[in-house]
Protein backbone atom coordinates (compact mmCIF):
# COMPACT_ATOMS: atom_id res chain seq x y z
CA UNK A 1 0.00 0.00 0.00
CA UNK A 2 1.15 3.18 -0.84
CA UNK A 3 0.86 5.94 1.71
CA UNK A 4 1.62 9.88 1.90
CA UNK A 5 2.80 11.46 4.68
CA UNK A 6 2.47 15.73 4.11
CA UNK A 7 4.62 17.44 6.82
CA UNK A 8 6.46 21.05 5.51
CA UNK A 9 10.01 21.83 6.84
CA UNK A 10 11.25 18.74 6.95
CA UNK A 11 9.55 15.79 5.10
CA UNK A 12 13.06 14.52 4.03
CA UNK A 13 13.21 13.47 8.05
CA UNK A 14 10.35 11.22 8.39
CA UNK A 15 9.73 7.78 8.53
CA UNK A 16 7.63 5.18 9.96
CA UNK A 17 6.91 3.13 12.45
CA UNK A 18 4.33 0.10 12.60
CA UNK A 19 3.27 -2.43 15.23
CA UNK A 20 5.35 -5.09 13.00
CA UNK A 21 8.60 -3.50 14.30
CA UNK A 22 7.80 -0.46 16.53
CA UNK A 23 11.74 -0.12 16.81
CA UNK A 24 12.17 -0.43 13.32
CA UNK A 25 12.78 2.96 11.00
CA UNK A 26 10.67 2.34 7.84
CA UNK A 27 12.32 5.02 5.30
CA UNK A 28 10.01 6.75 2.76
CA UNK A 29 10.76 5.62 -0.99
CA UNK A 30 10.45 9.06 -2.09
CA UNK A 31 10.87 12.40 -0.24
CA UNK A 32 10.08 16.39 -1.49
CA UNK A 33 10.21 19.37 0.94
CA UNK A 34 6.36 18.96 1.60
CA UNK A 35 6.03 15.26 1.63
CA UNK A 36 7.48 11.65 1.90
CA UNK A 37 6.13 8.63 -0.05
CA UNK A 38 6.02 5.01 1.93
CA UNK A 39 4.94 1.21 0.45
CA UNK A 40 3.62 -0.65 3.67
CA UNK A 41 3.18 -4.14 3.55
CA UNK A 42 -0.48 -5.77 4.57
CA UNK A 43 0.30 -9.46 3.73
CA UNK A 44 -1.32 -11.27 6.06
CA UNK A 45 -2.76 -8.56 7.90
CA UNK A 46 -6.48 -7.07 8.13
CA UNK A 47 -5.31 -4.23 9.76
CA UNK A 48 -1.81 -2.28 10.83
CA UNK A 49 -1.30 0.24 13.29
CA UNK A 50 1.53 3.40 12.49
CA UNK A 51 2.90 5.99 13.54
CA UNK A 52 5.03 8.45 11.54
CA UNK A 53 7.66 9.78 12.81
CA UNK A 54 10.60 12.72 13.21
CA UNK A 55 14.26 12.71 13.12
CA UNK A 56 15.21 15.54 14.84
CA UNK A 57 18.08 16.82 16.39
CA UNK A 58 19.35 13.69 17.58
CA UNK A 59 16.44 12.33 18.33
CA UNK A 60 13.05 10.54 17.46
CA UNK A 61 9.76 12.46 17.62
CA UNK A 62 6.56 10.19 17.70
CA UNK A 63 3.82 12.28 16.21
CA UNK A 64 1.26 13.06 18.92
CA UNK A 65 -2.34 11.65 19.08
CA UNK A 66 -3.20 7.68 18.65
CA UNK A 67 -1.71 5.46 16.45
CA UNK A 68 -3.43 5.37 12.56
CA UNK A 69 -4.74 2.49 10.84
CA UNK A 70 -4.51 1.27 7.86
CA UNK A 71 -6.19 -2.03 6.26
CA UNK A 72 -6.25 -3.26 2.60
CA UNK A 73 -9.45 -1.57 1.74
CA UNK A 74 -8.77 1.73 3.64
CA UNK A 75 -9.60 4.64 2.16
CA UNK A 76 -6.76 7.18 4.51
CA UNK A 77 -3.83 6.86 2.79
CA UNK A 78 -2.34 10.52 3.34
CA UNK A 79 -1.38 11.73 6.52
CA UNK A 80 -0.59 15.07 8.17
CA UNK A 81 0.86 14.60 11.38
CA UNK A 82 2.43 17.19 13.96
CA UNK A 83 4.95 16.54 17.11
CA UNK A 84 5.76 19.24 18.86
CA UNK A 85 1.96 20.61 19.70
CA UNK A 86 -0.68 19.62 21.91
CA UNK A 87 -3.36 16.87 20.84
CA UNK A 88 -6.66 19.24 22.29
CA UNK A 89 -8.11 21.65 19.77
CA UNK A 90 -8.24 25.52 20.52
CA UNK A 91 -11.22 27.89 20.63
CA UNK A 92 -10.45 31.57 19.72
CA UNK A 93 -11.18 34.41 21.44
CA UNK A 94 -14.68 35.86 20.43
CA UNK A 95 -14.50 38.12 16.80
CA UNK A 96 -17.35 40.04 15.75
CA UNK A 97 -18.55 40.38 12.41
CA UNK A 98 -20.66 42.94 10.77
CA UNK A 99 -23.13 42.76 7.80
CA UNK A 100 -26.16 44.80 6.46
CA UNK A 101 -26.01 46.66 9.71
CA UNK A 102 -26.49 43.65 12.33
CA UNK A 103 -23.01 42.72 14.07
CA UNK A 104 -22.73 39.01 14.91
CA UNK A 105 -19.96 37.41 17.54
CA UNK A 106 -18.37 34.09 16.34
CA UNK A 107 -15.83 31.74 17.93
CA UNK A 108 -13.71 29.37 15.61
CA UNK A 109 -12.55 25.77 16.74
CA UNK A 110 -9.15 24.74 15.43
CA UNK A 111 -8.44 21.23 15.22
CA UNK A 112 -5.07 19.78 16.69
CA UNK A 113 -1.97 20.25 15.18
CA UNK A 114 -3.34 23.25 12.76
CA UNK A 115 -0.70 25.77 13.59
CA UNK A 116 1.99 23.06 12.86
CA UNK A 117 1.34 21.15 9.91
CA UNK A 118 -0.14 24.36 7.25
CA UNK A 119 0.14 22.14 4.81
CA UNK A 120 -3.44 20.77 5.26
CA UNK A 121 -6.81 22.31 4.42
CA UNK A 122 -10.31 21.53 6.37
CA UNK A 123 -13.98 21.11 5.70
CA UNK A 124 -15.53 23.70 7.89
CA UNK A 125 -18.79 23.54 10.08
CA UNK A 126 -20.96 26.67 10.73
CA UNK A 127 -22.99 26.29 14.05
CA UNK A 128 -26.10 28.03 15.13
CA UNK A 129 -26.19 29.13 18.98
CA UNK A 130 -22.43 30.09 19.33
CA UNK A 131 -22.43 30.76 22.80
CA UNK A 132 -23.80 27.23 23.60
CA UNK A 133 -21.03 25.24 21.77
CA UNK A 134 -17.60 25.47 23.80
CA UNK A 135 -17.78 27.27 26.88
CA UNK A 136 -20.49 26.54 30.47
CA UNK A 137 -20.12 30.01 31.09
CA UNK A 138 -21.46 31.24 28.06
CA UNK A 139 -24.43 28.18 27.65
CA UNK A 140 -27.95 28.55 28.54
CA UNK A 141 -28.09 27.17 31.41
CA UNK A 142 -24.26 26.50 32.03
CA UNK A 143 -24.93 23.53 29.52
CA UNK A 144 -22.56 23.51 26.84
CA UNK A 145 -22.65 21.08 23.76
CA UNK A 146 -19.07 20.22 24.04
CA UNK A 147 -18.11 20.65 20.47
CA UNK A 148 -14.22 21.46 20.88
CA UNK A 149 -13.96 17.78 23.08
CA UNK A 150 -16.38 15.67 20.72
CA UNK A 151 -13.87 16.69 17.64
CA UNK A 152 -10.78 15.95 19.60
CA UNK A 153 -12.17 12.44 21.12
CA UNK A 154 -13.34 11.19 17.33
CA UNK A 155 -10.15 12.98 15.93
CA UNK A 156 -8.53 10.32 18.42
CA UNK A 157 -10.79 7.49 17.50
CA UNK A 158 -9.63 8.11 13.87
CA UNK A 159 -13.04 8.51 13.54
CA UNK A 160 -13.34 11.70 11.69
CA UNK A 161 -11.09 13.97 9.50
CA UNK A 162 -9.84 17.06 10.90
CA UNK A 163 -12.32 19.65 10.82
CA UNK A 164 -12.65 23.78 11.65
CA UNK A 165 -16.19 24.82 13.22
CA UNK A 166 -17.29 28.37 13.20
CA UNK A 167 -19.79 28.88 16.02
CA UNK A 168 -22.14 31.73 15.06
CA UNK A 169 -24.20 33.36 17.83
CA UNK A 170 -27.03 35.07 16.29
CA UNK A 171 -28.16 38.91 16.90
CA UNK A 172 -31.81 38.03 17.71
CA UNK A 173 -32.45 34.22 17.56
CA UNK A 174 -36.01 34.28 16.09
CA UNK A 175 -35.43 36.74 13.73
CA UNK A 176 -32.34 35.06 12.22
CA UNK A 177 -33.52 31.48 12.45
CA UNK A 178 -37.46 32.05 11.06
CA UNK A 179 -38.94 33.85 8.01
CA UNK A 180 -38.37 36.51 6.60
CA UNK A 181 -35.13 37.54 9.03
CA UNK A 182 -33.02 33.55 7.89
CA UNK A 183 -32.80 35.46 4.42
CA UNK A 184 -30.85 37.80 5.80
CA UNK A 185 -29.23 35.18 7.90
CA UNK A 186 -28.39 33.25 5.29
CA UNK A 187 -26.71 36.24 2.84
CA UNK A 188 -24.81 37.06 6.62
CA UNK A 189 -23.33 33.66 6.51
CA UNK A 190 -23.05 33.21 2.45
CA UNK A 191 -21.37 36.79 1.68
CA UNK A 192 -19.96 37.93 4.97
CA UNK A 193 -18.76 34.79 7.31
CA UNK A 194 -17.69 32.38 4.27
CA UNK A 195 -15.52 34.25 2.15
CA UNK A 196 -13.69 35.80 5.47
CA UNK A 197 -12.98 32.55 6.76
CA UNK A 198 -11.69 30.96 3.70
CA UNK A 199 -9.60 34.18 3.34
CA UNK A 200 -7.67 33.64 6.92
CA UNK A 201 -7.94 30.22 7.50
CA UNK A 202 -6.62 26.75 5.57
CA UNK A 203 -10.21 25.79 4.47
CA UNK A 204 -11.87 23.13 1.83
CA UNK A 205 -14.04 25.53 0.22
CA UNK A 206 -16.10 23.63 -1.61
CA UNK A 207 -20.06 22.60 -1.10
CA UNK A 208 -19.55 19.19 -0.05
CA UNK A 209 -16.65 20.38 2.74
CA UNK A 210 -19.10 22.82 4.14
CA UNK A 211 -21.66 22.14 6.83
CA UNK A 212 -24.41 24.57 8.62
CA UNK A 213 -25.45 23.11 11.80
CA UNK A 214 -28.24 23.96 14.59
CA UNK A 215 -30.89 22.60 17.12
CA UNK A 216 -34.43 23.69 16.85
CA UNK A 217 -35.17 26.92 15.09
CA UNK A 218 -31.24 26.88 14.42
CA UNK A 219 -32.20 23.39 12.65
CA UNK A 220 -34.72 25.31 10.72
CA UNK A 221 -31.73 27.80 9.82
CA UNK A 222 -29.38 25.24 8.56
CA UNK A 223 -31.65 23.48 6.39
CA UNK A 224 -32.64 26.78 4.88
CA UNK A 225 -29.27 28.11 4.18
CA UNK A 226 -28.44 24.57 2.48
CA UNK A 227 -31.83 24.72 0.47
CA UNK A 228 -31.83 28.33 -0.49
CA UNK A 229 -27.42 28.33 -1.21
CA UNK A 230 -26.61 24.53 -2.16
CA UNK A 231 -23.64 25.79 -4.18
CA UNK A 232 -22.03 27.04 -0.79
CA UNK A 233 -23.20 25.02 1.31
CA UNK A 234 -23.73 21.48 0.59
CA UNK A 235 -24.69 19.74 3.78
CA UNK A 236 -26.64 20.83 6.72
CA UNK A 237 -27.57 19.17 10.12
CA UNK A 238 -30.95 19.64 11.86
CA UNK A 239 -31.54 18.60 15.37
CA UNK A 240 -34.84 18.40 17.11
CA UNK A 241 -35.89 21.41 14.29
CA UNK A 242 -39.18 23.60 14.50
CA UNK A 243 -40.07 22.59 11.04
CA UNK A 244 -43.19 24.01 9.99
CA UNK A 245 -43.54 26.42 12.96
CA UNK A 246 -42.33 30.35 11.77
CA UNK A 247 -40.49 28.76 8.36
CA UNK A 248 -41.77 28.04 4.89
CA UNK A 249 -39.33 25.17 4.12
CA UNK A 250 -42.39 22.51 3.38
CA UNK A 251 -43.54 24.47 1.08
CA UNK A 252 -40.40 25.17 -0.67
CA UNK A 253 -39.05 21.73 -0.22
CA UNK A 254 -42.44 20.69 -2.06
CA UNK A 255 -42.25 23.03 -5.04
CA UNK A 256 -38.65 23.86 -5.45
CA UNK A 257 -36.08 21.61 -7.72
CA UNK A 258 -34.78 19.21 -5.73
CA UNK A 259 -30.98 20.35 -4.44
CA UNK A 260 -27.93 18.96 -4.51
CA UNK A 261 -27.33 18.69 -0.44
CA UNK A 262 -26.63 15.59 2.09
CA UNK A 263 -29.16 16.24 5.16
CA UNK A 264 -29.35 14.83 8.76
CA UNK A 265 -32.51 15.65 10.71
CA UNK A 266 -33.05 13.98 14.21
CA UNK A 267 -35.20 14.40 17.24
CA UNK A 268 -36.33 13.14 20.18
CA UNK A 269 -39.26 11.24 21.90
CA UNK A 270 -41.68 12.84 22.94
CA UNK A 271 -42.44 16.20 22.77
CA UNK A 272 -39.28 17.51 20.72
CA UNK A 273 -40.18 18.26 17.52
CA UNK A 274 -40.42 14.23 16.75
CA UNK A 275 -44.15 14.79 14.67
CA UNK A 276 -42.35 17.93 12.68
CA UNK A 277 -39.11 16.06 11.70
CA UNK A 278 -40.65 13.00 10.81
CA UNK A 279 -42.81 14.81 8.25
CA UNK A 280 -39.69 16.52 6.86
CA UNK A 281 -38.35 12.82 6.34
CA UNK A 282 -41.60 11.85 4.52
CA UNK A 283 -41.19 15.46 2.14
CA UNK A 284 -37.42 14.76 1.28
CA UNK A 285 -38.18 11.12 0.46
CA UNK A 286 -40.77 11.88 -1.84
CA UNK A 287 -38.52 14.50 -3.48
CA UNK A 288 -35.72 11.67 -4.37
CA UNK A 289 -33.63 11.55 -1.14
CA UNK A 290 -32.54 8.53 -0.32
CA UNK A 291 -31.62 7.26 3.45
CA UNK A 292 -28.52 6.06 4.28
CA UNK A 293 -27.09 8.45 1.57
CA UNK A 294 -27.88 11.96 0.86
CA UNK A 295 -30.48 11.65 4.19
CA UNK A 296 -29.92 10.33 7.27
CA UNK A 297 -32.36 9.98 10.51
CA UNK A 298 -32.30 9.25 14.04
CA UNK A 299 -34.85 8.90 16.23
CA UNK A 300 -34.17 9.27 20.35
CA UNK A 301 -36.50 7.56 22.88
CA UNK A 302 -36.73 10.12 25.87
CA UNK A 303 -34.64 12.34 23.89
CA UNK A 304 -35.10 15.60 25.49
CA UNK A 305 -35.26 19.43 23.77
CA UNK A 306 -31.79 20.32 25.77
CA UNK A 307 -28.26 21.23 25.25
CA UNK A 308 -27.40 18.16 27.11
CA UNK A 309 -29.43 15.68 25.14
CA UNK A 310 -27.81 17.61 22.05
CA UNK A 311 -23.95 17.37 23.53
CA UNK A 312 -24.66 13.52 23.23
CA UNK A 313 -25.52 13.33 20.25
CA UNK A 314 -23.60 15.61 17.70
CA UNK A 315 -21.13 12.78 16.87
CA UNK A 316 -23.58 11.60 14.86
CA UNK A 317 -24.05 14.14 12.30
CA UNK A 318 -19.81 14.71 12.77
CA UNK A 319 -19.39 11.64 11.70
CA UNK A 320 -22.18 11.37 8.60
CA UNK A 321 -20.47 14.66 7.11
CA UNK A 322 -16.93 14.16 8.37
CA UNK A 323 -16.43 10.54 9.24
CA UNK A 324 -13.90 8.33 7.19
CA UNK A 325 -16.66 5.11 6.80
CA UNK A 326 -19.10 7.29 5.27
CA UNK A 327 -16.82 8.83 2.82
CA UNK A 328 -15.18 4.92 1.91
CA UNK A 329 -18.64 3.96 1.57
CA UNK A 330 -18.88 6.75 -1.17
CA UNK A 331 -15.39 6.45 -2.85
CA UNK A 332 -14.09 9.38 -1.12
CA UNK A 333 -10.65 9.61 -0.04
């Protein structure tokens, strides 16, 4: 198997180790100043663990977080590691952003090892209710949805690919998240937000690297943005969503072309928006979607209208839009 391992400033020092010979040096085939080409061997093996790793200045540097693996059918066969910083993600301080008058106040999630490796770009995820995302002291409540740890823990599970969030705290949360005000909303997010993130930071700029993201009328958001800008944004994730409630998405859903957009709704049982998303199911089936691929459900028993039933569950749509299975199971690399 051929693998690539992308590290700048010194790719002509790496090599690798694997569980056949974790003392062993295996030395690349191939080096550049960006990157360093390896053949691994899998006879015999379903799976292999590795780790690359760092000459430097006398001594071996094991690149931080878990080991990878690899097996025969795997689709990760590049690699951007980092050694020298630490394996948590880091939330910025909070930025405010103007447009059309209304100033908004975001925080940004940067996955480990960003600052070290620049080589490597990221799919990006915009989430509704900012202040509920990474910090107790900002939450409602003192409930936070844990983002920055849920990344890092499926980032260690090799569960996920790198990814940047963008947490978005709106300026009044009905009026951004229901009609009319989520047109203005959305324009905020496709001609303000967008463009200055991909200008500062090492994004995937494409539709099918970026995600909008929220819980109830925040659900109702996301899945308008998606519907109403599917060439910016081409996947959106709707928890326990106020469909039908101060939106005109049925309608639109019903009448519009179909769009070009993967879609996870979910709720829970009872009383939290269960009937509502359900319904939205039934509409996007009938319009072509098909689950398990572009549309993907969950239902909770006793899932409860709450940041902490939320926290629980947003691996879920992490790993639909950002997980490595999904994207083997689609021929994605």
């Amino acid at each position: 198997m051929r693998l690539t391992v992308h590290y700048p400033r010194g790719a002509e020092r790496l090599v690798l180790r694997t569980e056949r010979d974790w003392d062993h040096d295996l030395k690349p085939l191939e080096t550049s100043e960006t990157h360093a080409l390896f053949d691994v061997d899998l006879a015999g093996r379903n799976t292999l663990e590795l780790k690359p790793c760092l000459h430097h200045e006398g001594t071996l540097k094991w690149s931080r977080g878990v080991n990878y693996v690899v097996s025969p059918h795997t689709a990760q066969r590049a690699f951007w590691p980092y050694f020298f910083h630490e394996e948590r993600g880091k939330v910025s301080d909070v930025l405010h952003v103007e447009h059309e008058g209304v100033t908004r106040s975001i925080r940004v999630y940067h996955p480990p090892g960003y600052d070290e490796n620049d080589l490597r770009r990221f799919p990006v995820l915009y989430m509704q209710d900012g202040k509920n995302l990474f910090f107790p002291e900002e939450a409602f409540a003192g409930n936070e949805w844990r983002v920055d740890e849920t990344m890092d823990r499926l980032d260690q599970m090799n569960a996920v690919r790198k990814s940047i969030v963008v947490g978005v705290s709106p300026a009044d949360r009905v009026r951004d998240y229901t009609n009319p005000g989520y047109h203005q909303y959305g324009r905020f997010l496709v001609e303000k937000l967008k463009p200055l993130v991909d200008q500062n930071l090492r994004t995937l700029t494409g539709p099918e690297d970026s995600v909008v993201m929220g819980s109830s009328l925040g659900g109702v958001a996301a899945l308008h943005v998606a519907w109403q800008h599917s060439s910016v944004f081409g996947r959106a994730a709707c928890m326990s969503s106020t469909f039908g409630h101060l939106d005109d998405l049925f309608q639109r859903i019903s009448n519009d072309e179909k769009r070009p957009i993967r879609i996870y709704l979910d709720s829970g049982w009872p009383r939290d928006n269960y009937e509502a998303t359900n319904a939205m199911r039934d509409l996007l089936l009938a319009r072509g979607y098909r689950l398990g691929e572009d549309l993907l459900q969950f239902s909770f028993p006793e899932g409860a209208h709450s940041e902490h039933s939320w926290a629980g569950r947003i691996h879920l749509p992490f790993q639909f839009f950002f997980g490595r299975a999904w994207r083997a199971q689609r021929g994605e690399s």
